[in-house]
Protein backbone atom coordinates (compact mmCIF):
# COMPACT_ATOMS: atom_id res chain seq x y z
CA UNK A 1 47.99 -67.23 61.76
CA UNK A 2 51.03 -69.36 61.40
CA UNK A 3 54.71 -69.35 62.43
CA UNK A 4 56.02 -70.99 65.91
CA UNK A 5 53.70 -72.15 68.65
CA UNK A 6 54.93 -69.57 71.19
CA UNK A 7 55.27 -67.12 69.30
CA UNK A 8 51.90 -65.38 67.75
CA UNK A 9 49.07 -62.97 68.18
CA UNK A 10 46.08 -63.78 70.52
CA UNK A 11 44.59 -64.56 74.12
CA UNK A 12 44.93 -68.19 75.78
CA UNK A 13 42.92 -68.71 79.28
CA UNK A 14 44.95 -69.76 81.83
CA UNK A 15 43.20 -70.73 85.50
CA UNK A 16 40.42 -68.37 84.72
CA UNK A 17 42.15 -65.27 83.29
CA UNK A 18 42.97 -64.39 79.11
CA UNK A 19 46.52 -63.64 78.75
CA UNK A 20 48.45 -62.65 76.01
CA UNK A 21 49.85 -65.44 73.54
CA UNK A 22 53.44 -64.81 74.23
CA UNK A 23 52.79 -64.38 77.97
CA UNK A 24 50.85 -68.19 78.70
CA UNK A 25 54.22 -69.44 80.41
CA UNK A 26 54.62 -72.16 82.99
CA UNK A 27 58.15 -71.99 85.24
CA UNK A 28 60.84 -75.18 83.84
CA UNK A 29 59.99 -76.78 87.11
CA UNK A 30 56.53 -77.63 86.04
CA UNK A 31 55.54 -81.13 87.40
CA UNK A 32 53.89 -82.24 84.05
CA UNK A 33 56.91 -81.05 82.34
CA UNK A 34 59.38 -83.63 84.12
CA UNK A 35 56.66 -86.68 85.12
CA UNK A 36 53.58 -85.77 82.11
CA UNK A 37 50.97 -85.30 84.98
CA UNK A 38 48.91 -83.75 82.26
CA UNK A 39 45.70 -84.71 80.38
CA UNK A 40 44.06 -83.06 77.57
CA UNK A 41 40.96 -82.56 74.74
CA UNK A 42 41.40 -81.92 71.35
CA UNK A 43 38.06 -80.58 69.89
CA UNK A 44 37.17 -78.64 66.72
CA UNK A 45 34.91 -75.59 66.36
CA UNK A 46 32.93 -75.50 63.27
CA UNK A 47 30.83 -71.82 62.56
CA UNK A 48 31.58 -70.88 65.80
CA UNK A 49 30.05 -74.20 67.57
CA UNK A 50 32.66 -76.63 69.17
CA UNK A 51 31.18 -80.26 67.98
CA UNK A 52 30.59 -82.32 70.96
CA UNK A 53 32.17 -79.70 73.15
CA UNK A 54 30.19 -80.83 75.97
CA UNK A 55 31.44 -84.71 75.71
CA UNK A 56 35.16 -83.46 75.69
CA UNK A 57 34.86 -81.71 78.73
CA UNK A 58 32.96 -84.05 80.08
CA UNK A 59 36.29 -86.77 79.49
CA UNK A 60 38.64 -84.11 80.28
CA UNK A 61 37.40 -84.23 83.63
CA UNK A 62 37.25 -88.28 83.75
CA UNK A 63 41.03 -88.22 82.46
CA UNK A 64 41.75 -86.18 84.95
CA UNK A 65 40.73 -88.70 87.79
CA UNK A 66 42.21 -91.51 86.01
CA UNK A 67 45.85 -90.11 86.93
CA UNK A 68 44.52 -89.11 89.94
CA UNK A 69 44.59 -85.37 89.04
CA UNK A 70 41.29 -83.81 90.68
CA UNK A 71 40.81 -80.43 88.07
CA UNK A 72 39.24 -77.76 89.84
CA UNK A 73 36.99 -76.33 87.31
CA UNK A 74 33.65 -77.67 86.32
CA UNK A 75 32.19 -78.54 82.97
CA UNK A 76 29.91 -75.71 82.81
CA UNK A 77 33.14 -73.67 83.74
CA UNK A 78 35.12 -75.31 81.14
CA UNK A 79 32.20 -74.83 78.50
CA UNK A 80 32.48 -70.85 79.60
CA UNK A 81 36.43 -70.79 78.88
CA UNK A 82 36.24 -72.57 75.40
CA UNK A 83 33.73 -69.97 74.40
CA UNK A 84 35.44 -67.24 75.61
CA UNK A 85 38.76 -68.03 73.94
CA UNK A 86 37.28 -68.47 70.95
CA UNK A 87 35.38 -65.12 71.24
CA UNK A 88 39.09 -63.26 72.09
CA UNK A 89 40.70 -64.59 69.37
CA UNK A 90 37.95 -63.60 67.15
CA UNK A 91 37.57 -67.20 65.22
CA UNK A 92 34.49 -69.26 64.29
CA UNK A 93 36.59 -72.19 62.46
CA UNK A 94 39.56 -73.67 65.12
CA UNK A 95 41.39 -76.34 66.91
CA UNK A 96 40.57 -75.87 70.35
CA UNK A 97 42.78 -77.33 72.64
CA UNK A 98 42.21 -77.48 76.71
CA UNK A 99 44.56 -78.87 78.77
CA UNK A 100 45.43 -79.99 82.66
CA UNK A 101 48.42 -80.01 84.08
CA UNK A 102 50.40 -80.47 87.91
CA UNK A 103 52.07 -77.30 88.32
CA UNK A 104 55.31 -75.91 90.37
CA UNK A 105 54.74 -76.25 93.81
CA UNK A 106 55.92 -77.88 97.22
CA UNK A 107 56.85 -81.24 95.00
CA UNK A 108 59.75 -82.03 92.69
CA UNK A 109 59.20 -85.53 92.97
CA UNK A 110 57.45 -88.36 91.43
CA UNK A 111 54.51 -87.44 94.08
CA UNK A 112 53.00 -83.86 93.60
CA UNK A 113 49.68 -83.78 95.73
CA UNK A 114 50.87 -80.65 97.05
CA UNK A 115 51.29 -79.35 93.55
CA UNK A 116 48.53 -77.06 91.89
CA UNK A 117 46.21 -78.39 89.31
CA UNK A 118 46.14 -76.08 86.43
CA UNK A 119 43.78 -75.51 83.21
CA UNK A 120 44.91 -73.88 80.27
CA UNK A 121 42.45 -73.63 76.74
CA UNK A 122 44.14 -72.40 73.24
CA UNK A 123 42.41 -71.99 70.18
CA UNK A 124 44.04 -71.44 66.60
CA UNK A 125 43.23 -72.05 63.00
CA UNK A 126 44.12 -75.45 61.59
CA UNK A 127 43.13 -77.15 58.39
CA UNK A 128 43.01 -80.84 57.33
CA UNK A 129 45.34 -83.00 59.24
CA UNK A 130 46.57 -85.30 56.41
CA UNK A 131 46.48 -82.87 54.16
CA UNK A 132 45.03 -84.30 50.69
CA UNK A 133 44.62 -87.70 52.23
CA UNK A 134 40.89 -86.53 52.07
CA UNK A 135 41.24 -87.36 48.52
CA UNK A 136 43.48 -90.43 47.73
CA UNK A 137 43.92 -92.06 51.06
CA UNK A 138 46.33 -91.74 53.85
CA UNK A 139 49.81 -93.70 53.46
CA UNK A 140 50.16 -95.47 56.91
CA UNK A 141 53.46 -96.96 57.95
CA UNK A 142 53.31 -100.01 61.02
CA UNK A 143 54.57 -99.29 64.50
CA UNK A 144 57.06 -101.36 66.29
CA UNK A 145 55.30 -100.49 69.28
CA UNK A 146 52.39 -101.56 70.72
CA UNK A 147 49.49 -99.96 72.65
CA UNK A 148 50.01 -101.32 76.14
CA UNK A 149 47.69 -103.24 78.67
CA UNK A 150 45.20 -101.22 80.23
CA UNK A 151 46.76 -102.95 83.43
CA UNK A 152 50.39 -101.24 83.26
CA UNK A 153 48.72 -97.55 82.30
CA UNK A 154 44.86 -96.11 82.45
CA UNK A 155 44.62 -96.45 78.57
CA UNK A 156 41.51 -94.40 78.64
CA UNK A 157 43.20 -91.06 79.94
CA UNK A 158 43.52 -88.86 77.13
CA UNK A 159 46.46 -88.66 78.95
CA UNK A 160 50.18 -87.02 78.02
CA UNK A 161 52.11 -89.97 78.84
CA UNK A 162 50.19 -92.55 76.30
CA UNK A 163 51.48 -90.09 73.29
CA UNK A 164 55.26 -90.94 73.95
CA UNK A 165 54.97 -93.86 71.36
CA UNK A 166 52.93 -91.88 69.16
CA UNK A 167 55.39 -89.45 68.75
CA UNK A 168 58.38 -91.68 67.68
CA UNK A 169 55.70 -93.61 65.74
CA UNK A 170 54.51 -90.65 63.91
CA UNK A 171 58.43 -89.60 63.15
CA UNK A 172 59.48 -92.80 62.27
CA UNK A 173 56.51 -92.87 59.45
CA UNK A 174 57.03 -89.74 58.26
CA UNK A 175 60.60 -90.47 57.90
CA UNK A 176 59.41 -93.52 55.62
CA UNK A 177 56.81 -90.88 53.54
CA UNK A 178 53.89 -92.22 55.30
CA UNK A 179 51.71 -89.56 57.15
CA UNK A 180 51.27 -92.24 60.05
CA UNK A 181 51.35 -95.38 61.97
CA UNK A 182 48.96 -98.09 62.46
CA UNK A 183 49.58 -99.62 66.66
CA UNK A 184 48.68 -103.14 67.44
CA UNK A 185 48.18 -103.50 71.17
CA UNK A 186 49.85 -105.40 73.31
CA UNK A 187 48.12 -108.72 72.11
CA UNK A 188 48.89 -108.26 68.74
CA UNK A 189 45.52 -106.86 67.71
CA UNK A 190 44.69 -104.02 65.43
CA UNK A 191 44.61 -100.68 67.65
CA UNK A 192 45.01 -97.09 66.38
CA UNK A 193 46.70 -95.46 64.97
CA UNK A 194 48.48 -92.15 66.46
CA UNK A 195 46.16 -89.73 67.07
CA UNK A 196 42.82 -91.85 65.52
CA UNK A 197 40.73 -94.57 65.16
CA UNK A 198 40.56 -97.57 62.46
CA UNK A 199 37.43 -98.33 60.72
CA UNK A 200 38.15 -101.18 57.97
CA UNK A 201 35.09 -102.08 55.32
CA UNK A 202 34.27 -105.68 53.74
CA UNK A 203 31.29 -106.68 51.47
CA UNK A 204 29.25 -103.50 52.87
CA UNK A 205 30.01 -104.04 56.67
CA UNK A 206 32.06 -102.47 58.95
CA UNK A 207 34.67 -103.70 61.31
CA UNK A 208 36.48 -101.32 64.13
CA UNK A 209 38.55 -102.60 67.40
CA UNK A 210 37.02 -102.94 70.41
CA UNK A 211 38.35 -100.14 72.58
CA UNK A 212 39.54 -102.07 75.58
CA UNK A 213 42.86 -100.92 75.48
CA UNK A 214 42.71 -97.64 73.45
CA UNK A 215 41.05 -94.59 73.77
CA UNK A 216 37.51 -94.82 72.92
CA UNK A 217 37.44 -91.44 70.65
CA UNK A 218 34.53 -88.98 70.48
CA UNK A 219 34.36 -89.14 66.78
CA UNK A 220 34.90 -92.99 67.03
CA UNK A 221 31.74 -92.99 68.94
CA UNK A 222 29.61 -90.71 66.38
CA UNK A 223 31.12 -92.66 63.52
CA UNK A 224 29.62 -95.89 64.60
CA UNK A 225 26.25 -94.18 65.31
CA UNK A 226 25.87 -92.80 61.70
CA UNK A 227 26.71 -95.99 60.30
CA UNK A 228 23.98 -97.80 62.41
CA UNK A 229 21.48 -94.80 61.67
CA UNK A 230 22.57 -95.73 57.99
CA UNK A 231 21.80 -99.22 58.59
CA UNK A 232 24.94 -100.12 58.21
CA UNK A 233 26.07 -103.22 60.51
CA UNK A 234 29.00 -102.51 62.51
CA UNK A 235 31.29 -105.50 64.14
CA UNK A 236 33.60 -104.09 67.09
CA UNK A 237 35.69 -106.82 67.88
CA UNK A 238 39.26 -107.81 67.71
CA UNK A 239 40.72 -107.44 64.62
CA UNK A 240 44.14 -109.68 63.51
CA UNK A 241 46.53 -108.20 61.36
CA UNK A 242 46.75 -110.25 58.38
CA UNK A 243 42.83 -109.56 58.25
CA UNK A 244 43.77 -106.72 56.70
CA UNK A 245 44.62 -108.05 53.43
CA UNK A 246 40.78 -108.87 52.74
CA UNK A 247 39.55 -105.60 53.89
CA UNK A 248 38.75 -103.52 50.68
CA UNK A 249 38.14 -100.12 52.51
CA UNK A 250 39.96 -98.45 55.44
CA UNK A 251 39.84 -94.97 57.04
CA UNK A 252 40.56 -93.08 60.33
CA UNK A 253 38.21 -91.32 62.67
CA UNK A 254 38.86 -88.46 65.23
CA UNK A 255 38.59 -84.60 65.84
CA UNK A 256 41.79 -83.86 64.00
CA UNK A 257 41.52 -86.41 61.21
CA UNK A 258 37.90 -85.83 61.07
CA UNK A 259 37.09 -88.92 58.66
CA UNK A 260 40.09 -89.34 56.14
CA UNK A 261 40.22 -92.65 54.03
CA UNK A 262 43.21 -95.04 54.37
CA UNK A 263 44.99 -96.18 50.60
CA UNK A 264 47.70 -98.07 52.13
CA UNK A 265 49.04 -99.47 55.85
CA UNK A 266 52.55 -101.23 55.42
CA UNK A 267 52.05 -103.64 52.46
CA UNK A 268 47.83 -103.56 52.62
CA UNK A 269 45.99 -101.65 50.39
CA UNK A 270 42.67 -100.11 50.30
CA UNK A 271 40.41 -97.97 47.71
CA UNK A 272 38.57 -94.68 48.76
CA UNK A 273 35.28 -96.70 48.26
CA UNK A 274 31.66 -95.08 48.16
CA UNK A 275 31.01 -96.01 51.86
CA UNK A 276 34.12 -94.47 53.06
CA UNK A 277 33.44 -91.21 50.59
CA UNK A 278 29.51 -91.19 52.03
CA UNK A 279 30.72 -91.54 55.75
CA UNK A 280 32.95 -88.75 55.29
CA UNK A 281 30.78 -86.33 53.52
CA UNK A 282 27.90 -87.05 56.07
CA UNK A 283 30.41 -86.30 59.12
CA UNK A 284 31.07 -82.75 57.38
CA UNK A 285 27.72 -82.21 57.32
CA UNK A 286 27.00 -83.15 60.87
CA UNK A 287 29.43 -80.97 62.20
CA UNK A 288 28.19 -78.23 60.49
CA UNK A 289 24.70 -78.96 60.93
């Protein structure tokens, strides 16, 4: 299946009902269109089983509450609709995407209580994310933004609004043939890049931000619990930039990127070492298992 986003064969559940592809519309005067009052999971089904499903709904939920967005589904509902739109559309391997959203309603304002909370879940094939990064190592340009302070926006929503920067980020890499950007956060630390987390390796150990103003990913989470299981020590802490020219390993973490290893952010390189290459085969596994 490929071609435009809109435009394709299939079924999409929207507030409890399968419609057809073409059909899953929302009027221009959508709240989450104009003010992003929408939050959102990215998960990925692997023979037919959604890794973790249960977790992402779980933080769908949570991200939900954190912009004060009450979703009127429940996870075992949520669970139900993921499984059914994958059954409809007939696919064991897929992207599964479920999103919340403040609908048209009363409000056209900045406020929207009065405003319907919606739930939409799509499902399509999708392969690697960084293409052959898998093999040689993604190319990683540096944002000139920052992640902001979990004091000017609830930095762990998986929330619309926090992917503004990413976007422009992600353009402005791929404009510089990199395949994305590394943030530092507002303090100047290492933070994530657009869409995953940063895992850096030195003399056999592993060192990862401490997720106290980013998004503290699902995969992140499992990555750091292999490791350990490996007996692998893991620091989480903050991380400077300039530390990054003694790290001799790098690689990113999260549903899309799965595991894929880092060869290069800005002027720092890294090799696709054996820990990186055994981290990464062992997450394929899991998924699978």
């Amino acid at each position: 299946m490929a071609g435009s986003y809109d435009d394709r064969d299939g079924k999409i559940w929207m507030d409890g009902t399968l419609v057809d592809w073409r059909d899953a519309n929302v009027h221009i005067l959508t709240h989450a269109m104009h003010y992003a009052s929408s939050v959102f999971e990215g998960e990925r089904a692997y023979n037919g089983k959604i890794f973790k499903s249960r977790e992402h709904s779980e933080r769908l939920l949570v991200s939900g509450k954190l912009i004060d967005m009450d979703i009127p589904w429940t996870v075992d509902q949520i669970e139900a609709a993921k499984e059914e739109t994958l059954k409809a559309n007939g696919l064991t391997d897929a992207y599964v995407r479920a999103v919340a959203w403040r609908g048209a309603g009363e409000d056209m304002g900045v406020a929207s209580a009065k405003n319907p909370v919606r739930l939409a879940v799509a499902v399509w094939e999708w392969g690697a994310y960084y293409g052959d990064a898998k093999m040689k190592g993604a190319k990683l340009d540096i944002a000139q933004w920052k992640r902001p302070s979990p004091e000017t926006i609830p930095t762990a929503a998986k929330a619309a609004g926090l992917y503004m920067i990413c976007t422009i980020s992600k353009h402005a890499a791929e404009a510089k043939g990199c395949s994305d950007a590394l943030f530092m956060d507002y303090r100047g630390y290492v933070a994530e890049a657009t869409g995953a987390n940063v895992f850096f390796v030195k003399d056999g150990e592993v060192h990862t931000p401490i997720p106290d103003a980013i998004l503290n990913g699902i995969t992140r989470q499992t990555i750091i619990a292999m490791l350990k299981d490996k007996g692998v020590v893991v620091h989480e802490r903050h991380i400077m930039p300039e530390e990054m020219a003694d790290f001799e390993q790098c690689f990113l973490t999260g549903t899309a990127a799965e595991v894929t290893p880092v060869g290069q952010i800005g002027d720092y390189t890294f090799e696709v070492g054996a820990l990186t290459r055994d981290v990464s085969e062992s997450y394929e596994r899991l998924v699978r298992a």
